[in-house]
C-alpha atoms as a PDB file:
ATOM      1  CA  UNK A   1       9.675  -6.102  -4.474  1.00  0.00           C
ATOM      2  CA  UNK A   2       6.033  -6.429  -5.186  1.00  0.00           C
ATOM      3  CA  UNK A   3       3.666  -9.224  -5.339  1.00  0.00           C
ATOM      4  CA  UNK A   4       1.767  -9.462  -8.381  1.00  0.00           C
ATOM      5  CA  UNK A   5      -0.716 -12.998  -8.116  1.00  0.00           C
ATOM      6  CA  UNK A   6      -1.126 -14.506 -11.634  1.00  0.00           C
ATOM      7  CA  UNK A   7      -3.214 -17.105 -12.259  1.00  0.00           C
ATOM      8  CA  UNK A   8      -3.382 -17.761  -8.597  1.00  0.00           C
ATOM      9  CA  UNK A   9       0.509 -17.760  -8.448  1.00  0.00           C
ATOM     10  CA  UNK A  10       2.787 -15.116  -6.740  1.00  0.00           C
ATOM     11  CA  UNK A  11       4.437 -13.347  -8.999  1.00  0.00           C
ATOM     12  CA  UNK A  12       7.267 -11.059  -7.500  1.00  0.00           C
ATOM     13  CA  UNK A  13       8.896  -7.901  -9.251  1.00  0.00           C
ATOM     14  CA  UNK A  14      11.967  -6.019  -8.150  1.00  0.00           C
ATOM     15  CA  UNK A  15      11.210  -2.516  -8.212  1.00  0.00           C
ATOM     16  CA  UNK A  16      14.466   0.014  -8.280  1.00  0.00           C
ATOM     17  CA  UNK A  17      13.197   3.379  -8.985  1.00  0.00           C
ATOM     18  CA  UNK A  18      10.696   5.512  -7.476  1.00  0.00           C
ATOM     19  CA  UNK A  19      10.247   8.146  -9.840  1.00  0.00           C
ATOM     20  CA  UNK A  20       6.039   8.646  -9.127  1.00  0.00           C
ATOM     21  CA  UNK A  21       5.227  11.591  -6.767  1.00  0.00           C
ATOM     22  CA  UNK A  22       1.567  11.888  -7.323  1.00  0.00           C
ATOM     23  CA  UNK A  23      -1.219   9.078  -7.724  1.00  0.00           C
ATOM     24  CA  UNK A  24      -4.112   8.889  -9.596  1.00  0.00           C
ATOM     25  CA  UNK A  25      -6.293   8.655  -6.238  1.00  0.00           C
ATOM     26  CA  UNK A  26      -4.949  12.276  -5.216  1.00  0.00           C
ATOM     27  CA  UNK A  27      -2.426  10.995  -2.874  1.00  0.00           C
ATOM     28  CA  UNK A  28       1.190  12.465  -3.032  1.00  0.00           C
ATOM     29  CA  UNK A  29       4.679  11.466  -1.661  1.00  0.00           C
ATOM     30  CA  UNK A  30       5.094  12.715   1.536  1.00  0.00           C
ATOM     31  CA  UNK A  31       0.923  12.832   2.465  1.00  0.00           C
ATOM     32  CA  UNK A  32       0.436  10.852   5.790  1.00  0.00           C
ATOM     33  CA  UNK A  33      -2.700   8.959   5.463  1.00  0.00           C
ATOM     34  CA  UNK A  34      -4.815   7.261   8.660  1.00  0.00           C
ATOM     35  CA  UNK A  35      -6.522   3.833   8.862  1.00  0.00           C
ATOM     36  CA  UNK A  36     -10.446   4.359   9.266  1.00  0.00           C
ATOM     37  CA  UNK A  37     -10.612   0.013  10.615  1.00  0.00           C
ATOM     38  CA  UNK A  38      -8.762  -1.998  11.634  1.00  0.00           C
ATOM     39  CA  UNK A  39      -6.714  -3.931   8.773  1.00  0.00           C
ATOM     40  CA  UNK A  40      -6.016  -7.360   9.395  1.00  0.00           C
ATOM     41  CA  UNK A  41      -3.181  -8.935   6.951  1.00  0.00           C
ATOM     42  CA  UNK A  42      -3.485 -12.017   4.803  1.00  0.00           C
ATOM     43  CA  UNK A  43      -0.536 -13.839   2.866  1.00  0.00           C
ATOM     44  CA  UNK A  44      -0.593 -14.084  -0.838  1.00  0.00           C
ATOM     45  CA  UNK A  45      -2.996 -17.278  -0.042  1.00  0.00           C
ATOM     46  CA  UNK A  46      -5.635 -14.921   1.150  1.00  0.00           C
ATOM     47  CA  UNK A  47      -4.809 -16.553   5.292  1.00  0.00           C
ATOM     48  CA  UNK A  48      -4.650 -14.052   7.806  1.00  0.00           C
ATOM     49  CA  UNK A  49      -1.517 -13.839   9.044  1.00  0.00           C
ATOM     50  CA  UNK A  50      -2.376 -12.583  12.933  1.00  0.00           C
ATOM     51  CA  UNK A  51      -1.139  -8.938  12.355  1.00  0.00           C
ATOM     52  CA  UNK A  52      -3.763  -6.337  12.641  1.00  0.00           C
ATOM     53  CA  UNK A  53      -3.269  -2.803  11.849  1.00  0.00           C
ATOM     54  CA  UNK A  54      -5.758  -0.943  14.313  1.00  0.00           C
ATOM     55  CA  UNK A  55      -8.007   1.918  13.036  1.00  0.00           C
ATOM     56  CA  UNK A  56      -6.427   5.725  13.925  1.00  0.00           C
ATOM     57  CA  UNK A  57      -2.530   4.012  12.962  1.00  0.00           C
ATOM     58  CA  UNK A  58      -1.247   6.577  10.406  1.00  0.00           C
ATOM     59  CA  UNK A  59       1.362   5.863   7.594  1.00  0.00           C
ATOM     60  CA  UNK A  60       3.403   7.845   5.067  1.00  0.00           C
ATOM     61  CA  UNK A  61       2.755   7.810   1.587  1.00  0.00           C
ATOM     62  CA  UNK A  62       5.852   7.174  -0.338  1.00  0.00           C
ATOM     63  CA  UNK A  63       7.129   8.057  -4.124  1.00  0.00           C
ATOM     64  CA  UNK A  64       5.860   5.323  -6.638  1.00  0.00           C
ATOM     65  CA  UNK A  65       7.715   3.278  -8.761  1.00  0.00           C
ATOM     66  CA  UNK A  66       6.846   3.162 -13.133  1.00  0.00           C
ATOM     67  CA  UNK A  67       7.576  -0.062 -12.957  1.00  0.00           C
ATOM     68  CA  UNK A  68       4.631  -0.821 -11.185  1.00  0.00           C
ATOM     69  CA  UNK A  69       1.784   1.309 -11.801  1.00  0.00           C
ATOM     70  CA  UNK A  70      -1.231   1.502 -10.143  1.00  0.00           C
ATOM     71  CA  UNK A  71       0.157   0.687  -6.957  1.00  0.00           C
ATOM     72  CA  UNK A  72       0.680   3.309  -4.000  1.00  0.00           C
ATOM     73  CA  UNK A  73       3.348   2.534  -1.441  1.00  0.00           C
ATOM     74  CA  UNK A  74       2.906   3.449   2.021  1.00  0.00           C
ATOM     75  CA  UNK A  75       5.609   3.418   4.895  1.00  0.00           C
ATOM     76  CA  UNK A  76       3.774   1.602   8.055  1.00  0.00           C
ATOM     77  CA  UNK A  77       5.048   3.064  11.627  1.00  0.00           C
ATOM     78  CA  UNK A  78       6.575  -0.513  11.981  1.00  0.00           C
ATOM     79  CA  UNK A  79       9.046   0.599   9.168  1.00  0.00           C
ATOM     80  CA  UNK A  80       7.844  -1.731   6.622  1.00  0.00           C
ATOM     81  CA  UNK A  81       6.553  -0.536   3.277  1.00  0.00           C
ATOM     82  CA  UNK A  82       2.756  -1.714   2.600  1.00  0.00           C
ATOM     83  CA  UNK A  83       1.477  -1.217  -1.590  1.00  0.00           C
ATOM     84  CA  UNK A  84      -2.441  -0.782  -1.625  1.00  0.00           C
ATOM     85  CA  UNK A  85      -4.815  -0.095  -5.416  1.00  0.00           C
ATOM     86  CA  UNK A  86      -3.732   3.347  -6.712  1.00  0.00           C
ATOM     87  CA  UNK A  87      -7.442   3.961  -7.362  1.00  0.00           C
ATOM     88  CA  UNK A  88     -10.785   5.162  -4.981  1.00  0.00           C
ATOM     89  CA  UNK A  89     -10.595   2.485  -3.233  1.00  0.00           C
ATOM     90  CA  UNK A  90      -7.840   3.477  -1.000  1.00  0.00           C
ATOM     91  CA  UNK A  91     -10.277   6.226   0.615  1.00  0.00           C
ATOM     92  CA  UNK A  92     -12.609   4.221   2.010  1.00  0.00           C
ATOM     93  CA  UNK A  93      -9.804   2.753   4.184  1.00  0.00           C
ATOM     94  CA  UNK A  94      -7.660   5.911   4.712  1.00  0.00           C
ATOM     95  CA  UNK A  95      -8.087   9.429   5.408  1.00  0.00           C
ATOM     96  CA  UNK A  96      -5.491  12.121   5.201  1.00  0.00           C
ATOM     97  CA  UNK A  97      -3.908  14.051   8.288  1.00  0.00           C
END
């Protein structure tokens, strides 16, 4: 499932098909990608939650769903799956390994 904030108000898709191997940012299924800061989560609210992601962690990149494009899923080393912008932006927190 993704969360998709609409007029300030969550908005949560079930995704069931991963059918996207390569993003529009140059990332591909299967790339492992590592954090250049630290990344400290927030809710959907925009709170931090307490969880921090320190600089140097490295995730996988994971097939993409159609059903949600523009979005690139990563697998964290903590097992859970992370979405991020499928767009430049995603390089100026990761770099590939």
């Amino acid at each position: 499932m993704e969360n998709e904030a609409r007029d300030g108000k969550p908005e949560w898709k079930l995704v069931t098909e991963y059918d996207v191997s390569e993003y529009e940012c140059g990332l591909v299924a299967g790339d492992h990608v590592r954090l250049k800061r630290d990344l400290r989560i927030r809710d959907w609210e925009g709170r931090l939650t307490g969880e921090v992601h320190p600089a140097g962690e490295v995730w996988l990149v994971l097939p993409g769903a159609t059903q949600d494009p523009g979005v690139v899923w990563f697998l964290q080393p903590d097992g859970k799956r992370h979405t991020w912008p499928d767009s430049s932006e995603v390089w100026e927190w990761f770099e590939k390994v």
